[in-house]
Structure formats: C-alpha cells, structure tokens
C-alpha atoms as a PDB file:
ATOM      1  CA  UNK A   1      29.858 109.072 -16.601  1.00  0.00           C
ATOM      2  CA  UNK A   2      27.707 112.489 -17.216  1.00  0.00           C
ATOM      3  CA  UNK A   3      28.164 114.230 -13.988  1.00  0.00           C
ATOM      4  CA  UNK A   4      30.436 116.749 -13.969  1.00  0.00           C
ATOM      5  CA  UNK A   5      34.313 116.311 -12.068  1.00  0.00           C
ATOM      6  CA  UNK A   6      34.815 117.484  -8.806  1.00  0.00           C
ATOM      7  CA  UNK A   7      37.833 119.820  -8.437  1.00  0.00           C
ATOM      8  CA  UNK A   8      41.240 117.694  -7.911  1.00  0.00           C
ATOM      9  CA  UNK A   9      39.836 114.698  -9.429  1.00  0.00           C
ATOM     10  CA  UNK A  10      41.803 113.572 -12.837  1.00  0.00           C
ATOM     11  CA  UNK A  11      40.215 115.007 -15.805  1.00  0.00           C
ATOM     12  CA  UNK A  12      40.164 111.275 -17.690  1.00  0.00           C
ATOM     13  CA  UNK A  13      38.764 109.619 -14.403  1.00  0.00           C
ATOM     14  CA  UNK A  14      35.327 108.489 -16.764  1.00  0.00           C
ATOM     15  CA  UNK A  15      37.901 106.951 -19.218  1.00  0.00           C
ATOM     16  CA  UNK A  16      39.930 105.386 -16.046  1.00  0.00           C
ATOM     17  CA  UNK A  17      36.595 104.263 -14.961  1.00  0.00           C
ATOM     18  CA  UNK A  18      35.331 102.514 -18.084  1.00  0.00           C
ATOM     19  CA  UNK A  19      39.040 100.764 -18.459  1.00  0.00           C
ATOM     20  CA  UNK A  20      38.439  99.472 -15.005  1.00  0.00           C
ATOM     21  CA  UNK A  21      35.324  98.426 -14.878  1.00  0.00           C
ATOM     22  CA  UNK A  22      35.607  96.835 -18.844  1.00  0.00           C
ATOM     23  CA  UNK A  23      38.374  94.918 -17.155  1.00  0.00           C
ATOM     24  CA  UNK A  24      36.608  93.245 -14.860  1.00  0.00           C
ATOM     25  CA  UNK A  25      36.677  89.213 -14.703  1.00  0.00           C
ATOM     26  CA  UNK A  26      33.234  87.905 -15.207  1.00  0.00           C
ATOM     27  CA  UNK A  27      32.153  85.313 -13.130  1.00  0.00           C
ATOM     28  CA  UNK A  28      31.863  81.633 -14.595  1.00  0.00           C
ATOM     29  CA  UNK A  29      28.312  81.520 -12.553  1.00  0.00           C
ATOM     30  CA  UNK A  30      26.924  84.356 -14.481  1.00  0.00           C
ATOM     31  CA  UNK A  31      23.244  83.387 -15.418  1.00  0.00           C
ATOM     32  CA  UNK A  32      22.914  80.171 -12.625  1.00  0.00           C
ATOM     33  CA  UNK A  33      19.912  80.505 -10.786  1.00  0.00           C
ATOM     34  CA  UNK A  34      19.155  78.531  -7.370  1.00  0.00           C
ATOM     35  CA  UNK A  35      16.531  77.057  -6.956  1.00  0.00           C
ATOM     36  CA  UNK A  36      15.784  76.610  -3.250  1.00  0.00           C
ATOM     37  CA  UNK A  37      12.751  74.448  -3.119  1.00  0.00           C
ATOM     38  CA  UNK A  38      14.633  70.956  -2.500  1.00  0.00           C
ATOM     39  CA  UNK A  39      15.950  72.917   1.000  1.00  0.00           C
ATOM     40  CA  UNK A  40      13.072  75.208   1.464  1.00  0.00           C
ATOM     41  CA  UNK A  41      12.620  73.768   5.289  1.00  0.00           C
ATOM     42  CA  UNK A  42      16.747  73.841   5.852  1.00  0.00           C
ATOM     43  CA  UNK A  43      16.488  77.149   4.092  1.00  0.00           C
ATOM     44  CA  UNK A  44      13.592  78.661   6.987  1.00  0.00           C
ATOM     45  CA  UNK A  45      15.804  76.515  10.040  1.00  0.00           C
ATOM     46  CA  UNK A  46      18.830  78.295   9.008  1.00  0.00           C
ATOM     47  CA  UNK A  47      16.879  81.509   8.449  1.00  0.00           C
ATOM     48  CA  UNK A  48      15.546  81.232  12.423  1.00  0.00           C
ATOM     49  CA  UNK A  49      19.189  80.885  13.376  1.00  0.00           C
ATOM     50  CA  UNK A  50      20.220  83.955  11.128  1.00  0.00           C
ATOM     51  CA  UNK A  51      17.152  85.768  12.961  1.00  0.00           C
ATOM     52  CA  UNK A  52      18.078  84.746  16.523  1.00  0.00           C
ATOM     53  CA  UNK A  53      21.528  85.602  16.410  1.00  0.00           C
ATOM     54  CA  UNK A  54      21.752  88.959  13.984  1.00  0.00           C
ATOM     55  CA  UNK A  55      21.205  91.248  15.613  1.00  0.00           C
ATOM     56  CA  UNK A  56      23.359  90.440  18.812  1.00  0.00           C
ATOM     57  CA  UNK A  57      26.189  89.949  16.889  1.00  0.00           C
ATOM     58  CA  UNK A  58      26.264  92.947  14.278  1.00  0.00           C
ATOM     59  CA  UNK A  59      25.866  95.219  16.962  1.00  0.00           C
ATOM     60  CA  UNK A  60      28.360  93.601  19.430  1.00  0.00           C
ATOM     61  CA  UNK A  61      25.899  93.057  22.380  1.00  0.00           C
ATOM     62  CA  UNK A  62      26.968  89.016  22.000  1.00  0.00           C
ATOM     63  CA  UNK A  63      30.710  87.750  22.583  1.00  0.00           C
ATOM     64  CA  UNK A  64      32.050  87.125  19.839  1.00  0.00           C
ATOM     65  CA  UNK A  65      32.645  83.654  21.611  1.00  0.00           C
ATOM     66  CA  UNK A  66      28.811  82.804  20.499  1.00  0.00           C
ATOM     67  CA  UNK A  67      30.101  82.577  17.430  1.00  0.00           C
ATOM     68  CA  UNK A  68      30.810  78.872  17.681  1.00  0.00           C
ATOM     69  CA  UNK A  69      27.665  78.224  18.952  1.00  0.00           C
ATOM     70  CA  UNK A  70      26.051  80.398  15.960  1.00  0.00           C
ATOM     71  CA  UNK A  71      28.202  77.778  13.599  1.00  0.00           C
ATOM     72  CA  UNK A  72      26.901  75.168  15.429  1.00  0.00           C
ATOM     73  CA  UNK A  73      23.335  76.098  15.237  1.00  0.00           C
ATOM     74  CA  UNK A  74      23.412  77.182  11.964  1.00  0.00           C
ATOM     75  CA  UNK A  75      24.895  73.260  10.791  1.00  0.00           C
ATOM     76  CA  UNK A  76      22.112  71.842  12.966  1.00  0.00           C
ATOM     77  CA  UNK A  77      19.572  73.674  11.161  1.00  0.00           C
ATOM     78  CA  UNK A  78      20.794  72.039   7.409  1.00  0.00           C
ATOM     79  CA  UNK A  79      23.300  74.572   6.201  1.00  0.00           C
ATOM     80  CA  UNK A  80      25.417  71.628   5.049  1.00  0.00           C
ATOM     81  CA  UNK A  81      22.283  70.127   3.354  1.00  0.00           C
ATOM     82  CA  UNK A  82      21.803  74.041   1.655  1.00  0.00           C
ATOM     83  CA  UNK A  83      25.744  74.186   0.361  1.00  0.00           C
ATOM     84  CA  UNK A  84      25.274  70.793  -1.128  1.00  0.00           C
ATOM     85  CA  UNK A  85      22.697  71.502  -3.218  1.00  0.00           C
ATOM     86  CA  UNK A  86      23.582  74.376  -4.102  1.00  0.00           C
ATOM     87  CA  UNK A  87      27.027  72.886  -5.182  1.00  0.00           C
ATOM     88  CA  UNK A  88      25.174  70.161  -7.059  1.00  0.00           C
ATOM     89  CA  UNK A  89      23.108  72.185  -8.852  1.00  0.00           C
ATOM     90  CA  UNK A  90      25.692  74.873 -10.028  1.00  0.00           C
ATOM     91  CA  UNK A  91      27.701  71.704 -11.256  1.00  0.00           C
ATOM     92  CA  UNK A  92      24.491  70.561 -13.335  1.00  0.00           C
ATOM     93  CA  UNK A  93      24.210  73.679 -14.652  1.00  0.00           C
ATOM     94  CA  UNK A  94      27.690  74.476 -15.626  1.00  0.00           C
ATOM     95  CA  UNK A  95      27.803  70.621 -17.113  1.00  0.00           C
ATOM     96  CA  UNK A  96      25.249  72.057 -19.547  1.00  0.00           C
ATOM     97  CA  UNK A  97      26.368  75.019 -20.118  1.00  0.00           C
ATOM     98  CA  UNK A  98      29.759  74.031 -20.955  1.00  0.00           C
ATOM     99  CA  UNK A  99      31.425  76.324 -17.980  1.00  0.00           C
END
C-alpha cells in the first residue's frame, strides 16, 4: 500500500486492494493447531514416500501412471491413520471453541 503505481494501473488499486482483501472469508479453522505426535511414525512413513517419489514426479521424469502406486504407498505408510486424527482433533477443537 506505500509503493508508488506503475503507469496504466488504476489510480484507487490500494483502495480496490484493501476492499478485496477486507472481504475475504476467514476460515472456521483459524487458530487450530495439529498436533502430530499421536502419528509421528505414520507422519515419517508417509514423509519417506513423499521423499521417494518427489522429485520424479514434479519434474516429469516418472509416468504419471506411478501415481497410483504413489497413492498406494502413501495409504500403506498411515496417511489414513494421519487424516483421521487430524479430523478428530479439529472436531475437538472446534467442539470447544464453539465453531
């Protein structure tokens, strides 16, 4: 909002800005915090997957056809177990929180 606008840019494009970003929908999760030690081990499987499998698919030296495999790997490893409590604990906290 204090820099200076470039040519051909609208002159109210900080007030445009601040409508947009004052109208932005706040998420109910705001202020939850995870806390991963219940899946620590699924957490470090899943993490070895990740690791394994990165760096041949972001750059596109995998098929994309190991992508089942990755899925299937990855569920091996505990993801499920990770969701779940990560589900379970967002509930607790939005029970008590009154979200």
């Amino acid at each position: 909002f204090l820099t200076d606008i470039w040519e051909g840019t609208d002159l109210d494009i900080w007030e445009q800005m601040e409508a947009f970003n004052n109208s932005a929908i706040v998420s109910p999760a705001l202020g939850f915090s995870f806390d991963q030690s219940p899946v620590k081990t699924e957490i470090a499987a899943v993490t070895n997957v990740e690791n394994q499998y990165r760096t041949g698919l972001e750059t596109g030296t995998l098929d994309p056809a190991v992508l089942e495999e990755f899925n299937k790997a990855v569920k091996a490893a505990g993801l499920d177990k990770i969701i779940a409590e990560k589900q379970k604990q967002l509930d607790e906290w939005a029970a008590a929180n009154g979200k």
